[in-house]
PDB file of N, CA and C in Angstrom:
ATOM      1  N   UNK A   1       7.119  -9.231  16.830  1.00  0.00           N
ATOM      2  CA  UNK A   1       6.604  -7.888  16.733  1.00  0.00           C
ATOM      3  C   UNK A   1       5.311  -7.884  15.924  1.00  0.00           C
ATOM      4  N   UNK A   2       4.596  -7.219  16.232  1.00  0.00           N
ATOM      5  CA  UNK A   2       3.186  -7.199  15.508  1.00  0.00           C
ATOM      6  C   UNK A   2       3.090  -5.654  14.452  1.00  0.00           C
ATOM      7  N   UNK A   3       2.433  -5.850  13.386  1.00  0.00           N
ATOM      8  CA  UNK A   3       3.040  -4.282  12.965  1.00  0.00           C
ATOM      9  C   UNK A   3       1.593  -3.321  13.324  1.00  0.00           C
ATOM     10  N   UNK A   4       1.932  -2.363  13.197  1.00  0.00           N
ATOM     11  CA  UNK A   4       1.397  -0.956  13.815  1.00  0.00           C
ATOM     12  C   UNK A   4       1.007  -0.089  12.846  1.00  0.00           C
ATOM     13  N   UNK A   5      -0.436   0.556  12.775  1.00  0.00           N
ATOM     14  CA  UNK A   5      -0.861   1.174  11.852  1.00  0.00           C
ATOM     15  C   UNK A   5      -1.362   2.672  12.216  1.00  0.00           C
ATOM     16  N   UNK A   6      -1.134   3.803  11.968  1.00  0.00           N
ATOM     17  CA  UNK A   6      -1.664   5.010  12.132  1.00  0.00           C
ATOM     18  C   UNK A   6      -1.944   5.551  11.084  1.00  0.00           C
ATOM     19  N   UNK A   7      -3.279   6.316  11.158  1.00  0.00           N
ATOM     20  CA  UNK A   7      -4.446   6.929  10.109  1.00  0.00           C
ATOM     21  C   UNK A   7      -4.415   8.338  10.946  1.00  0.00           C
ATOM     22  N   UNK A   8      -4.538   8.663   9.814  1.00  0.00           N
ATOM     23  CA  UNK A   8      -5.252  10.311   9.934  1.00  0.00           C
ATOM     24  C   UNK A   8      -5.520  10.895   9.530  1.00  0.00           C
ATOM     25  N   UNK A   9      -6.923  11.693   9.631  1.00  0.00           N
ATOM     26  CA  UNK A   9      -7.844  12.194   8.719  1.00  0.00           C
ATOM     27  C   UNK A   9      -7.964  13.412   8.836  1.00  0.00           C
ATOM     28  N   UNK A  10      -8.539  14.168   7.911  1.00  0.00           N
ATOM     29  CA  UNK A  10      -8.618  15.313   7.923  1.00  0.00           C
ATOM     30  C   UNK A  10      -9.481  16.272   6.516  1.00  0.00           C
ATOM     31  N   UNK A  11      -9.970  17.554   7.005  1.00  0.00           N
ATOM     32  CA  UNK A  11     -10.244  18.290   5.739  1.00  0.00           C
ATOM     33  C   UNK A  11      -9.765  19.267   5.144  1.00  0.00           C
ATOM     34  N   UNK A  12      -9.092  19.798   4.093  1.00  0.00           N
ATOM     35  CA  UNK A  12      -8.491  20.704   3.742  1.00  0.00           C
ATOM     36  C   UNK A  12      -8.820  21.034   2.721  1.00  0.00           C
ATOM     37  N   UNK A  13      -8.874  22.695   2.601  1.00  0.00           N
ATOM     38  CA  UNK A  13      -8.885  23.139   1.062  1.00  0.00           C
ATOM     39  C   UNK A  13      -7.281  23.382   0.154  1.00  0.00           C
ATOM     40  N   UNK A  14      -6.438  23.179   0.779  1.00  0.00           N
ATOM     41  CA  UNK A  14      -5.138  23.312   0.139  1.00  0.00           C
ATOM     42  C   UNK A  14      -4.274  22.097   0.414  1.00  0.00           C
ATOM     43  N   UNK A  15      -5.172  21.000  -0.469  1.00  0.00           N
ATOM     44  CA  UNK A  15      -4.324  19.475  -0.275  1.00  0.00           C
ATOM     45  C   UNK A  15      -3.019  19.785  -0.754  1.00  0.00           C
ATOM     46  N   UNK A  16      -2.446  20.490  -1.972  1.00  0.00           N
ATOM     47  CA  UNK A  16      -1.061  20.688  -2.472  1.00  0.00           C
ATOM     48  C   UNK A  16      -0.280  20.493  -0.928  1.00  0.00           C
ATOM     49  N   UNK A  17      -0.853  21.832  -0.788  1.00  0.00           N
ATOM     50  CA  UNK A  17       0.609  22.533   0.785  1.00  0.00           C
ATOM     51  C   UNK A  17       0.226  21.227   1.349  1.00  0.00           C
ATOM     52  N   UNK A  18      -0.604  20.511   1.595  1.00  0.00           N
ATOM     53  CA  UNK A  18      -0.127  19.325   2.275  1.00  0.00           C
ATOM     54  C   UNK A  18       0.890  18.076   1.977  1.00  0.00           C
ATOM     55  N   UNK A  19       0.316  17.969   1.024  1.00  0.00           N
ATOM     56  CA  UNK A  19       1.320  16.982   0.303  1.00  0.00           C
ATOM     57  C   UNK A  19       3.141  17.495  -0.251  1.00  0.00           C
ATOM     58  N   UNK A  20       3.404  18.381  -0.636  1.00  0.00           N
ATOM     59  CA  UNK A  20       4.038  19.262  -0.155  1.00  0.00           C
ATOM     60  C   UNK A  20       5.222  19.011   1.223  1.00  0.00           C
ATOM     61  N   UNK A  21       4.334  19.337   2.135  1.00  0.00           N
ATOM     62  CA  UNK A  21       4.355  18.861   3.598  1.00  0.00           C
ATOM     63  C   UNK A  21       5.336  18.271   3.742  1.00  0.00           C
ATOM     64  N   UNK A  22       4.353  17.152   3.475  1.00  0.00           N
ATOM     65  CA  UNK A  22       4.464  15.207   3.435  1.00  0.00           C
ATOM     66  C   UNK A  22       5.843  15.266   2.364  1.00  0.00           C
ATOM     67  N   UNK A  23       6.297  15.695   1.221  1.00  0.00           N
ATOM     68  CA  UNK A  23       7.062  15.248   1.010  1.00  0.00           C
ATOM     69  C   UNK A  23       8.346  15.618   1.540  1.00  0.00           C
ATOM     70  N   UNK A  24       8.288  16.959   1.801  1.00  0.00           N
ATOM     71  CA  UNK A  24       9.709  17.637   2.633  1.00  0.00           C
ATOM     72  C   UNK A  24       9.617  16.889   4.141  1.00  0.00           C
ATOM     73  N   UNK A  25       8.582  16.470   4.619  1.00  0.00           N
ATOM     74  CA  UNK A  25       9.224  15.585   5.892  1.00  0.00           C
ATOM     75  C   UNK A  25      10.060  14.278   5.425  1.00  0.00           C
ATOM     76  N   UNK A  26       9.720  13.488   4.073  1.00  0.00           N
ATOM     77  CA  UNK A  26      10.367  12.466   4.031  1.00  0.00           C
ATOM     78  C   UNK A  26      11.697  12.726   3.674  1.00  0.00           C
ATOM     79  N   UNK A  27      11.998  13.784   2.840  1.00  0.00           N
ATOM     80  CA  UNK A  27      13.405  14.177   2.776  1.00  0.00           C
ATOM     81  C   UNK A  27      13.814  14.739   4.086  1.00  0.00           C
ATOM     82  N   UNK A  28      13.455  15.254   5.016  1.00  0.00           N
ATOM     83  CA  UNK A  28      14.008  15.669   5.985  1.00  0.00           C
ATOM     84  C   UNK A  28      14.195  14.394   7.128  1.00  0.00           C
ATOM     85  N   UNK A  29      13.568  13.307   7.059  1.00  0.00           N
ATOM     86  CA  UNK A  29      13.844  12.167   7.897  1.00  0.00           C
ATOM     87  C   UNK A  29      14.356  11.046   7.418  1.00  0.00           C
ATOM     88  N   UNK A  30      14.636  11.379   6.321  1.00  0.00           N
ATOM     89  CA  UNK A  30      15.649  10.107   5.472  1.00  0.00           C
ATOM     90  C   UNK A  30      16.401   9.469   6.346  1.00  0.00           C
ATOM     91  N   UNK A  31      16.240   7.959   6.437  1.00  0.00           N
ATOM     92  CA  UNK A  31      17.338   7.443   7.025  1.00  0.00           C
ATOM     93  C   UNK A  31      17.378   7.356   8.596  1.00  0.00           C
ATOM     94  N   UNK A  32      15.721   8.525   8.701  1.00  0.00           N
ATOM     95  CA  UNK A  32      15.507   8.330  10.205  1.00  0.00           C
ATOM     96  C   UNK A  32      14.291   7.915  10.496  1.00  0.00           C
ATOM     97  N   UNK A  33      13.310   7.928   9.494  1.00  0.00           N
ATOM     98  CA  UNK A  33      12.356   7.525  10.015  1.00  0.00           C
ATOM     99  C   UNK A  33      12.045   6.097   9.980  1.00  0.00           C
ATOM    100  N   UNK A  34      10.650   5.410  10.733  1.00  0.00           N
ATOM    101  CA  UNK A  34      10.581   4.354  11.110  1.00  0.00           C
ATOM    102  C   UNK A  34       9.963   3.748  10.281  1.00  0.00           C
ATOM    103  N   UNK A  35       8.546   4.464   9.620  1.00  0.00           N
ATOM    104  CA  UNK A  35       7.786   4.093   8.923  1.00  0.00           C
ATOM    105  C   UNK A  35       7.927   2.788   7.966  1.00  0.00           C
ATOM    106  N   UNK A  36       7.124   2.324   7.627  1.00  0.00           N
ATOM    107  CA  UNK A  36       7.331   1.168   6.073  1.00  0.00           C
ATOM    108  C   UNK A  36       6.716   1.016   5.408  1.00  0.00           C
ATOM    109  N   UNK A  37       5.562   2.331   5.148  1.00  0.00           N
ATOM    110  CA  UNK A  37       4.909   2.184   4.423  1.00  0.00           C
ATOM    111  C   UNK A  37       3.808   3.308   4.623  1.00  0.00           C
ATOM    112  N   UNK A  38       3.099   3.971   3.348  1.00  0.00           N
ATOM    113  CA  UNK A  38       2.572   5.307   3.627  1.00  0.00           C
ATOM    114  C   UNK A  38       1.586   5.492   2.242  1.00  0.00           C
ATOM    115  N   UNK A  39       0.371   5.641   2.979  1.00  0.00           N
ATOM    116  CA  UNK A  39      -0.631   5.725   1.447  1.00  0.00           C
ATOM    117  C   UNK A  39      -1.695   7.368   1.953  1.00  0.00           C
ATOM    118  N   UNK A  40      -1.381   7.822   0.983  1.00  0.00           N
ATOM    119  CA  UNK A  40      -1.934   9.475   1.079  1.00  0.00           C
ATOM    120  C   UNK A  40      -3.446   9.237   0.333  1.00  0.00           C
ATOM    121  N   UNK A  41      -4.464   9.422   0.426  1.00  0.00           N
ATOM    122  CA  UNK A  41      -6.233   9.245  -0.284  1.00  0.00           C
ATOM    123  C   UNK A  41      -6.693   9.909   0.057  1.00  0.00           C
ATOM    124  N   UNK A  42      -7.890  10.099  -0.645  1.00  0.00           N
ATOM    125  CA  UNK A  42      -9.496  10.897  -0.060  1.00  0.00           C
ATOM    126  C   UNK A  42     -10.598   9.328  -0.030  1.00  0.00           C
ATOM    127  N   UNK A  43     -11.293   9.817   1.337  1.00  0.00           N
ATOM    128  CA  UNK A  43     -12.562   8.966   1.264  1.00  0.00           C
ATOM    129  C   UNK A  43     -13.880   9.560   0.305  1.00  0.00           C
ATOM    130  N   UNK A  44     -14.203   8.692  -0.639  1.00  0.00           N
ATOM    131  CA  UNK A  44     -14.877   8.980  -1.393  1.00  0.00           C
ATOM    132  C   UNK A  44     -16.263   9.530  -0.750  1.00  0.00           C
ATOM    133  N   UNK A  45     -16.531   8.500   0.052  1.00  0.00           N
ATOM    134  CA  UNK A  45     -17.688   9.088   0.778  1.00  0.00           C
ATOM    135  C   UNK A  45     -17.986  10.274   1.381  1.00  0.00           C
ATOM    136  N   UNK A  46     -16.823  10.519   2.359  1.00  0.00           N
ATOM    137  CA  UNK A  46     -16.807  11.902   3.447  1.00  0.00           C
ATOM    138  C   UNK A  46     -15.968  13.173   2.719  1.00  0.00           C
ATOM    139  N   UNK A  47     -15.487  12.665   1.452  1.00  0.00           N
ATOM    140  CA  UNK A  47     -14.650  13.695   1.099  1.00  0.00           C
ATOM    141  C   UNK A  47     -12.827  14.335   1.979  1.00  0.00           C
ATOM    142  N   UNK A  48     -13.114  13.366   2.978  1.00  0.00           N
ATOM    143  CA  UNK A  48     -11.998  13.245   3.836  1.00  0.00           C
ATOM    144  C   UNK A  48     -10.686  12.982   3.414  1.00  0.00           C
ATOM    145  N   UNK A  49      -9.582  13.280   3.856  1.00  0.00           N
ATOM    146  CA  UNK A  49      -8.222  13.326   3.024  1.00  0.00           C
ATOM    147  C   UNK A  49      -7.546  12.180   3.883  1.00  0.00           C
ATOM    148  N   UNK A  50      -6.869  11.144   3.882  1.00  0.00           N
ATOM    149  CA  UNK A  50      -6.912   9.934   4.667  1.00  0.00           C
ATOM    150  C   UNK A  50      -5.317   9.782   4.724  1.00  0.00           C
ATOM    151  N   UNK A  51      -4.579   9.625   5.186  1.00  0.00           N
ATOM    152  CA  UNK A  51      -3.006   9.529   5.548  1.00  0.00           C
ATOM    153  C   UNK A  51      -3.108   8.004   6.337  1.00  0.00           C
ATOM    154  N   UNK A  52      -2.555   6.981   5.579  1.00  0.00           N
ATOM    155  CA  UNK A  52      -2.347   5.530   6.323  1.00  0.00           C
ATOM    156  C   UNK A  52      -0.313   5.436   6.491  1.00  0.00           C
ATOM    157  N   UNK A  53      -0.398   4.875   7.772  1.00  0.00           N
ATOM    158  CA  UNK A  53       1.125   4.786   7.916  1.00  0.00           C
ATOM    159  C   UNK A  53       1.758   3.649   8.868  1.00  0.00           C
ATOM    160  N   UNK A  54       2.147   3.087   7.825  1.00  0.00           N
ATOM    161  CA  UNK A  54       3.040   1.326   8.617  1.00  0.00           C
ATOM    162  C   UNK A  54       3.801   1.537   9.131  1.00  0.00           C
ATOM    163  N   UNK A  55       4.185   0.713  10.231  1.00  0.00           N
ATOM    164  CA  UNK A  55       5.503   0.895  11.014  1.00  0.00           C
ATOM    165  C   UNK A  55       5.263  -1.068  11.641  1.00  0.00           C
ATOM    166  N   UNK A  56       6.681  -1.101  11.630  1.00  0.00           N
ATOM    167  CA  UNK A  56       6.938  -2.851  11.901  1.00  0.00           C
ATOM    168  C   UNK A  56       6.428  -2.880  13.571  1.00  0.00           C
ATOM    169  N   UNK A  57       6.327  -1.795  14.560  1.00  0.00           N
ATOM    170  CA  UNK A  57       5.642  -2.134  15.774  1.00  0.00           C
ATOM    171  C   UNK A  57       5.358  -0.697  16.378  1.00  0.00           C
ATOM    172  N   UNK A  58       4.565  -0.933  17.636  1.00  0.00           N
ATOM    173  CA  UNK A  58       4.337   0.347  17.949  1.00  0.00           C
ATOM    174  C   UNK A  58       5.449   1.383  18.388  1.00  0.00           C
ATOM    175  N   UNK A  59       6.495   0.606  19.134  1.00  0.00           N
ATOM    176  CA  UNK A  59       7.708   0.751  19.586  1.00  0.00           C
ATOM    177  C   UNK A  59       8.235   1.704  18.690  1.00  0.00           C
ATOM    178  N   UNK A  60       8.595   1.248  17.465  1.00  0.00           N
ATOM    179  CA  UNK A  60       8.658   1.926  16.269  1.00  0.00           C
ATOM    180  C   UNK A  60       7.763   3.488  16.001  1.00  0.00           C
ATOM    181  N   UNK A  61       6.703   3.139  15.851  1.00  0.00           N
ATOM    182  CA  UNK A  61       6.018   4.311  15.397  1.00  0.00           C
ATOM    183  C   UNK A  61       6.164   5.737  16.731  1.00  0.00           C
ATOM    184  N   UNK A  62       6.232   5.015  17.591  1.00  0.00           N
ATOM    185  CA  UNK A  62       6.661   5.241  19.479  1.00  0.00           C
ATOM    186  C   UNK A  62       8.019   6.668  18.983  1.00  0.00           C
ATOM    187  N   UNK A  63       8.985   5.807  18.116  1.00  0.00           N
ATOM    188  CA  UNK A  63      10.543   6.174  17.888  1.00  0.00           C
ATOM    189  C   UNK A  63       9.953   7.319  16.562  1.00  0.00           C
ATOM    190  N   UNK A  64       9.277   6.960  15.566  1.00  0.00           N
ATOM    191  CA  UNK A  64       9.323   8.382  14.777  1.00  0.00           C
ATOM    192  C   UNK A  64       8.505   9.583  15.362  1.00  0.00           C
ATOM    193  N   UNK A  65       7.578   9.074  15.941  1.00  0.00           N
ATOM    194  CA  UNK A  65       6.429  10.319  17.065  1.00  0.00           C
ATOM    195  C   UNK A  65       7.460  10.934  17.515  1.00  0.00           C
ATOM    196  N   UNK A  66       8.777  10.707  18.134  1.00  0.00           N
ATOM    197  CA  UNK A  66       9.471  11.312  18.875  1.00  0.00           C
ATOM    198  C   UNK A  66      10.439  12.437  18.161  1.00  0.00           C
ATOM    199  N   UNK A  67      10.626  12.113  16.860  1.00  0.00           N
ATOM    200  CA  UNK A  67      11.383  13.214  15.849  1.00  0.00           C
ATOM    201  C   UNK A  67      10.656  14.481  15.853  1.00  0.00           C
ATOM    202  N   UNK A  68      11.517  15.141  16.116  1.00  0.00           N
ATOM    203  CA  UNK A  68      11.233  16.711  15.880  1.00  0.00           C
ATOM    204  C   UNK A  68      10.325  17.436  14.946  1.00  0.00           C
ATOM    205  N   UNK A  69      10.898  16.530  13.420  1.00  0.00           N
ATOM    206  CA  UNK A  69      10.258  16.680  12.326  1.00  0.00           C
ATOM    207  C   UNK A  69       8.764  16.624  12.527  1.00  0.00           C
ATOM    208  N   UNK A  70       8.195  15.248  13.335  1.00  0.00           N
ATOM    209  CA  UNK A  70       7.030  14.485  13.215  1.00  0.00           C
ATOM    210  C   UNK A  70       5.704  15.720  13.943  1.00  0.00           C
ATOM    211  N   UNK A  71       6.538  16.212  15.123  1.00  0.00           N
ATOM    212  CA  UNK A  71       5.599  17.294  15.927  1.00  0.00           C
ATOM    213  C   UNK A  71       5.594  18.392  14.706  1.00  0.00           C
ATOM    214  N   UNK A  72       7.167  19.037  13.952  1.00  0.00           N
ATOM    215  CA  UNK A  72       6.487  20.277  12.960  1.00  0.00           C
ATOM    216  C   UNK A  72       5.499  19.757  11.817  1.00  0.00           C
ATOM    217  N   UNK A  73       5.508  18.569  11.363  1.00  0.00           N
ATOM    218  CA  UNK A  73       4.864  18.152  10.523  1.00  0.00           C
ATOM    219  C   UNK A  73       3.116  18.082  10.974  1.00  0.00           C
ATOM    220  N   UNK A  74       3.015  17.553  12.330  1.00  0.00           N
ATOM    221  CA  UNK A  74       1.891  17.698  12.636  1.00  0.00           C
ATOM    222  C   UNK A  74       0.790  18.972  12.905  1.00  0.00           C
ATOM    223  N   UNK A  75       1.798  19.812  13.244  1.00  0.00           N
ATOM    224  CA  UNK A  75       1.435  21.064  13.619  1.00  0.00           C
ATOM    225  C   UNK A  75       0.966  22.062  12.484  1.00  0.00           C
ATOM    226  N   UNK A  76       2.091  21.761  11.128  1.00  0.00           N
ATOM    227  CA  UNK A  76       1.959  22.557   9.969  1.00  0.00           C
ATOM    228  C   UNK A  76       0.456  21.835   9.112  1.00  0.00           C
ATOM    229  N   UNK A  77       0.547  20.503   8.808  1.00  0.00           N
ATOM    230  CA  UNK A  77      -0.901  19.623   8.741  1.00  0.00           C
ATOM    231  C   UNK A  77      -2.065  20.373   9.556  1.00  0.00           C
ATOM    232  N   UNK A  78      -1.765  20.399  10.810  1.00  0.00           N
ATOM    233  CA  UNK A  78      -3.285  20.815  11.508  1.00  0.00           C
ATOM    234  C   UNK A  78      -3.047  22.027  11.313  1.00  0.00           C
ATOM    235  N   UNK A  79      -2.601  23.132  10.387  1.00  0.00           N
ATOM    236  CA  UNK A  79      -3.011  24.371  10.236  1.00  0.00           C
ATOM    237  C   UNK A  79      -3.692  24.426   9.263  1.00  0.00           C
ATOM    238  N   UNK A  80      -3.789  23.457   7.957  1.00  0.00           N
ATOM    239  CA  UNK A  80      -4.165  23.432   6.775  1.00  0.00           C
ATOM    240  C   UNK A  80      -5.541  22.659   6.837  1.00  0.00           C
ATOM    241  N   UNK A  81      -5.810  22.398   7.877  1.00  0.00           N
ATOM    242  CA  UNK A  81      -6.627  21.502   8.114  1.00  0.00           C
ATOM    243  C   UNK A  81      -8.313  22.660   8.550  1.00  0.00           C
ATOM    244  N   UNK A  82      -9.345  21.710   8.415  1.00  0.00           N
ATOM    245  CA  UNK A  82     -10.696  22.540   9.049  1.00  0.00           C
ATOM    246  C   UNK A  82     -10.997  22.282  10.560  1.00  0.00           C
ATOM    247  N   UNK A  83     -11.015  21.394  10.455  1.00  0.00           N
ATOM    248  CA  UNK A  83     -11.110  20.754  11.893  1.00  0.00           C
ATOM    249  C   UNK A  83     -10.019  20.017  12.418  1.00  0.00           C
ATOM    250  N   UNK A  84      -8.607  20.411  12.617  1.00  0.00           N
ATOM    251  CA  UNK A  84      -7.709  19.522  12.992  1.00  0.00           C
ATOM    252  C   UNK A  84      -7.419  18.088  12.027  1.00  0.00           C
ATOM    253  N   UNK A  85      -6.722  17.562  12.675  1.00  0.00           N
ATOM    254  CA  UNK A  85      -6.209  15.973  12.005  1.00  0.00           C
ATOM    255  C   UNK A  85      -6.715  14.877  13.509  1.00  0.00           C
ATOM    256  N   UNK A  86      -7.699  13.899  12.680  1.00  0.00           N
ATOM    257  CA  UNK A  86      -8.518  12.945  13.809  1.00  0.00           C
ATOM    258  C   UNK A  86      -7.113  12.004  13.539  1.00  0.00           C
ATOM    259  N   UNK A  87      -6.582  10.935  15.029  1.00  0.00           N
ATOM    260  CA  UNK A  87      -5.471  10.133  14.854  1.00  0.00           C
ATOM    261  C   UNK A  87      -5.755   8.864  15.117  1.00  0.00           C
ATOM    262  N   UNK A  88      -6.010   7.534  14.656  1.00  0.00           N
ATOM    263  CA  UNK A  88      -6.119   6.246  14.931  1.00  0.00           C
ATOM    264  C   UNK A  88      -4.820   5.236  15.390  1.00  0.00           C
ATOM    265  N   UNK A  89      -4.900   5.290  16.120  1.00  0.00           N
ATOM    266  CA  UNK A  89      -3.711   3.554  16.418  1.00  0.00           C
ATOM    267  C   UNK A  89      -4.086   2.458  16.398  1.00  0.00           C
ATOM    268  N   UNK A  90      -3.519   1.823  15.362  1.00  0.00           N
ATOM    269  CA  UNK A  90      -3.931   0.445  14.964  1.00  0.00           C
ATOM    270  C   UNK A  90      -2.922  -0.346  15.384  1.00  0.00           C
ATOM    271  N   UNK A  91      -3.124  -1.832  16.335  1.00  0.00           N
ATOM    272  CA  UNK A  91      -2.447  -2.851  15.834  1.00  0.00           C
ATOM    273  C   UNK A  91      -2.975  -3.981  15.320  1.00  0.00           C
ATOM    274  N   UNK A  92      -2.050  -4.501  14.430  1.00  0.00           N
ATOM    275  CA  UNK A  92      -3.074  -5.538  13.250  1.00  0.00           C
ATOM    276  C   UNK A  92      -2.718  -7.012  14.218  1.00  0.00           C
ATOM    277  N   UNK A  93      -4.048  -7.260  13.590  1.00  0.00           N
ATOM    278  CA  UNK A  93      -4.126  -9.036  14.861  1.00  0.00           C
ATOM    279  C   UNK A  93      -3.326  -9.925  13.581  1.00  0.00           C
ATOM    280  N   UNK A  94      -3.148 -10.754  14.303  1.00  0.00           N
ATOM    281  CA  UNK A  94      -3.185 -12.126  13.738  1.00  0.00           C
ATOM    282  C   UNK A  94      -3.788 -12.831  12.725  1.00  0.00           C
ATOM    283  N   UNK A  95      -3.838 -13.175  11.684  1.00  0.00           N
ATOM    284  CA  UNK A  95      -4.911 -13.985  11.173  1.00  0.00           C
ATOM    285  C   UNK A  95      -5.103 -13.782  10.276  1.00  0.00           C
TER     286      UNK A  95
END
């Protein structure tokens, strides 16, 4: 399995309610979600609010996209947001 990385960016004036968010989804997917790993930042440069998120394969990340939680979570995020939430899929090579 190769592991699997999703980013997502975004601008907000009410980072709290986001984070917030972010933490009532992890209590609400305890035990269900796929993830393995999760780093919340701002880009210093763009001022951008940066969400990084591991998962052991895409398959995986495939299986938490599909939780219920993951669509209200996304939806409540892109309200807080200026311009939506931009989404990257990463898989990491080799090497």
């Amino acid at each position: 399995m190769t592991e699997f990385i999703q980013i997502l960016r975004f601008e907000t004036d009410d980072y709290d309610a986001v984070a917030k968010l972010d933490e009532q989804y992890r209590a609400d997917t305890k035990g269900r979600s796929t993830y393995t790993g999760e780093v919340l930042g701002r880009d210093l440069d763009t001022g951008e609010y940066v969400v990084i998120v591991t998962f052991p394969s895409k398959e995986a990340a495939d299986v938490n996209d599909a939780l219920p939680e993951t669509a209200r979570l996304a939806a409540e995020m892109g309200a807080l947001t200026k311009n939506g939430i931009a989404f990257s899929n990463i898989e990491a090579l080799p090497g």
